[in-house]
PDB file of N, CA and C in Angstrom:
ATOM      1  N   UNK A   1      56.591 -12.890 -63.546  1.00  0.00           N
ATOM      2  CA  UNK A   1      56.018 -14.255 -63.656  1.00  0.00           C
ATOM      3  C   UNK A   1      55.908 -14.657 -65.133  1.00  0.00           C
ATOM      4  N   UNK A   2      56.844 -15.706 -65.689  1.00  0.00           N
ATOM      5  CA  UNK A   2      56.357 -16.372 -66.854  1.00  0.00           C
ATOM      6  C   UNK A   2      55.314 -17.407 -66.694  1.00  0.00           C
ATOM      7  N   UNK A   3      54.337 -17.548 -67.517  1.00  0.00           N
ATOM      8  CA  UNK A   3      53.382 -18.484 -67.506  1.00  0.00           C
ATOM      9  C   UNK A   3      52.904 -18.966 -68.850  1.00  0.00           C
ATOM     10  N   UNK A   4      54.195 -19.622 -70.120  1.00  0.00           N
ATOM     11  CA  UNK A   4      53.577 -19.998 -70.896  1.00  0.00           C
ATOM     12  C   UNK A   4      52.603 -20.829 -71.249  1.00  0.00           C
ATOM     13  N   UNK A   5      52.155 -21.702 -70.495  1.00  0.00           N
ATOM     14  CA  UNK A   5      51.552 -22.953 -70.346  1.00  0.00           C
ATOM     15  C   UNK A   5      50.142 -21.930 -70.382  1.00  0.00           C
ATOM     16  N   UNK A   6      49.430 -21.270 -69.941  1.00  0.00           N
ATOM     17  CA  UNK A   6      48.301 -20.542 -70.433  1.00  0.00           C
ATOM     18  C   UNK A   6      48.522 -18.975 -70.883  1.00  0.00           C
ATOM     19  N   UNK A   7      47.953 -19.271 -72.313  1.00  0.00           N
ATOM     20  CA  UNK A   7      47.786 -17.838 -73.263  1.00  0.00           C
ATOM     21  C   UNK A   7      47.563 -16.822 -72.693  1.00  0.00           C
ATOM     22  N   UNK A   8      47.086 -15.927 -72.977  1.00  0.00           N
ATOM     23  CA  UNK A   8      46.410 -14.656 -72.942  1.00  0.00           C
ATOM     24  C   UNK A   8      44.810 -15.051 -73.110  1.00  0.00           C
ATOM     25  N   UNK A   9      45.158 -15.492 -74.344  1.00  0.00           N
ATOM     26  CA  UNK A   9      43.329 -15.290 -74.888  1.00  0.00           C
ATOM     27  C   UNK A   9      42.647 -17.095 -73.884  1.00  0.00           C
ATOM     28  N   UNK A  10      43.086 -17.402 -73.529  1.00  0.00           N
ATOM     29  CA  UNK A  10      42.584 -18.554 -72.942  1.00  0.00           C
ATOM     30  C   UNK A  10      42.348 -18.293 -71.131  1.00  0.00           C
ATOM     31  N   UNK A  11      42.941 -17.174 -70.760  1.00  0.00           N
ATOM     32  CA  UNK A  11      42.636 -16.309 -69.607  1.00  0.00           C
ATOM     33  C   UNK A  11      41.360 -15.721 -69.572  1.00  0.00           C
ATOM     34  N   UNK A  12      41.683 -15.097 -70.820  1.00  0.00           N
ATOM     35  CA  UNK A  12      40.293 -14.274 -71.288  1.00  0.00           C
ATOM     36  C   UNK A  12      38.919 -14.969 -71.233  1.00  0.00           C
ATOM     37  N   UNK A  13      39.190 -16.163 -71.957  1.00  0.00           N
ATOM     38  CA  UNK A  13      38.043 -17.214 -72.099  1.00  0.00           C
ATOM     39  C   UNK A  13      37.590 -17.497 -70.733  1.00  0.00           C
ATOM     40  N   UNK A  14      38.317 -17.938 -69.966  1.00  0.00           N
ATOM     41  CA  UNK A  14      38.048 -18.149 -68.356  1.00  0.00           C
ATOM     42  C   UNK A  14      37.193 -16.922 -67.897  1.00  0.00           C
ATOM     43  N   UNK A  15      38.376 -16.193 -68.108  1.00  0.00           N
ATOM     44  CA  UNK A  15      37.025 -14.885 -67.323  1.00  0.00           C
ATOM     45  C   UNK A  15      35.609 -15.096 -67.516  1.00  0.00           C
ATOM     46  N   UNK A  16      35.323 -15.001 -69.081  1.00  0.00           N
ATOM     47  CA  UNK A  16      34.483 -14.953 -69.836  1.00  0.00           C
ATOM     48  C   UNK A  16      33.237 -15.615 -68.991  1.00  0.00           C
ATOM     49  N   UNK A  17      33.940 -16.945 -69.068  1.00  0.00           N
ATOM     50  CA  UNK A  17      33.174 -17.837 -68.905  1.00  0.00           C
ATOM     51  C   UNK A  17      32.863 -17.547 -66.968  1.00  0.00           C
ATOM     52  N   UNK A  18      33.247 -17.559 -66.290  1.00  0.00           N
ATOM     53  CA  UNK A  18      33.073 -17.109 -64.772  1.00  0.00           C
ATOM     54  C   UNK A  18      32.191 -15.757 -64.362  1.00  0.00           C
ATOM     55  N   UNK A  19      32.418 -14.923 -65.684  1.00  0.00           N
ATOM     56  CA  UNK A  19      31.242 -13.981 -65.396  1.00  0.00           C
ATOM     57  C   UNK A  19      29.928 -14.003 -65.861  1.00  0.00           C
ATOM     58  N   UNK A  20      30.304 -15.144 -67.249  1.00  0.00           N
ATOM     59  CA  UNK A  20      28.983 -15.443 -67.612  1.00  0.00           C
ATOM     60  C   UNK A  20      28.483 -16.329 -66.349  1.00  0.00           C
ATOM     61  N   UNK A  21      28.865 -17.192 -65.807  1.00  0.00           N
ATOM     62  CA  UNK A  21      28.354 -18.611 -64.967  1.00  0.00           C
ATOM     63  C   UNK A  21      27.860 -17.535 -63.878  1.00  0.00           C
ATOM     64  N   UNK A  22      28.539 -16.350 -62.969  1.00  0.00           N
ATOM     65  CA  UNK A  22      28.150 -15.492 -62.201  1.00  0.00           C
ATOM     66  C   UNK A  22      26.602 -14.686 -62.673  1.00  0.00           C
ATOM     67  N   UNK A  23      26.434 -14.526 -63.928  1.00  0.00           N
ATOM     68  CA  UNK A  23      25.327 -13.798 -64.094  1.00  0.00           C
ATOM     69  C   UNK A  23      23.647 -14.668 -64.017  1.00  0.00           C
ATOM     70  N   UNK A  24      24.472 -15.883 -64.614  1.00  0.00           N
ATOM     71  CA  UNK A  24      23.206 -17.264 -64.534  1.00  0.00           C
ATOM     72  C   UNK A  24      23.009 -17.337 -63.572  1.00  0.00           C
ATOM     73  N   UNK A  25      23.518 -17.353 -62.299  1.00  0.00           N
ATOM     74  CA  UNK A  25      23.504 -17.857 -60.838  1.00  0.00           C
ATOM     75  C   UNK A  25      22.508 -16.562 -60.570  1.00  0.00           C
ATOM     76  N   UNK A  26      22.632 -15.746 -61.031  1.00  0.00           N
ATOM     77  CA  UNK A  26      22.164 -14.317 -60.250  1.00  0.00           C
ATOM     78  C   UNK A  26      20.382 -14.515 -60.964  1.00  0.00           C
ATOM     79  N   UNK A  27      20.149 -14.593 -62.122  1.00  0.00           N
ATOM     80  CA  UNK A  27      19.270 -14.206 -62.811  1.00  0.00           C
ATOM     81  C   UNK A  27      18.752 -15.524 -62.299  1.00  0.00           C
ATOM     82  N   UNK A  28      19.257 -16.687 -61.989  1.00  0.00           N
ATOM     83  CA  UNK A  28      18.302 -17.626 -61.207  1.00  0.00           C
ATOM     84  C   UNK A  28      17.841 -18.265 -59.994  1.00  0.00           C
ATOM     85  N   UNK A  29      18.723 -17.207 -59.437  1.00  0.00           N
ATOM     86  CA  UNK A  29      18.000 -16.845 -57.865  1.00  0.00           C
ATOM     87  C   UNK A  29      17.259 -15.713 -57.912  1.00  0.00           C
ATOM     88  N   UNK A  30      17.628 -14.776 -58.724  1.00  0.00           N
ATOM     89  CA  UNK A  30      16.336 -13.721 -58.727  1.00  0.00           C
ATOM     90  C   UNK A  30      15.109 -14.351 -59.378  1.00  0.00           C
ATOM     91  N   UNK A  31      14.994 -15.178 -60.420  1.00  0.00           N
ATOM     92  CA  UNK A  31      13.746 -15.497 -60.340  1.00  0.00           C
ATOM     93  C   UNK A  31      13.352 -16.735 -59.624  1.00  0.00           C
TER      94      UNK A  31
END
């Protein structure tokens, strides 16, 4: 699969950002 149209490091950022948004969700239903 070529996929120049998204980087590497802009994958990364996504993640980033989806596990951060996953941890907020968590820490604010736990409290």
């Amino acid at each position: 699969m070529h996929r120049s149209s998204i980087p590497s490091y802009l994958k990364y950022a996504i993640f980033l950002f989806l596990l951060g948004f996953k941890v907020v969700k968590q820490k604010r239903t736990g409290a």
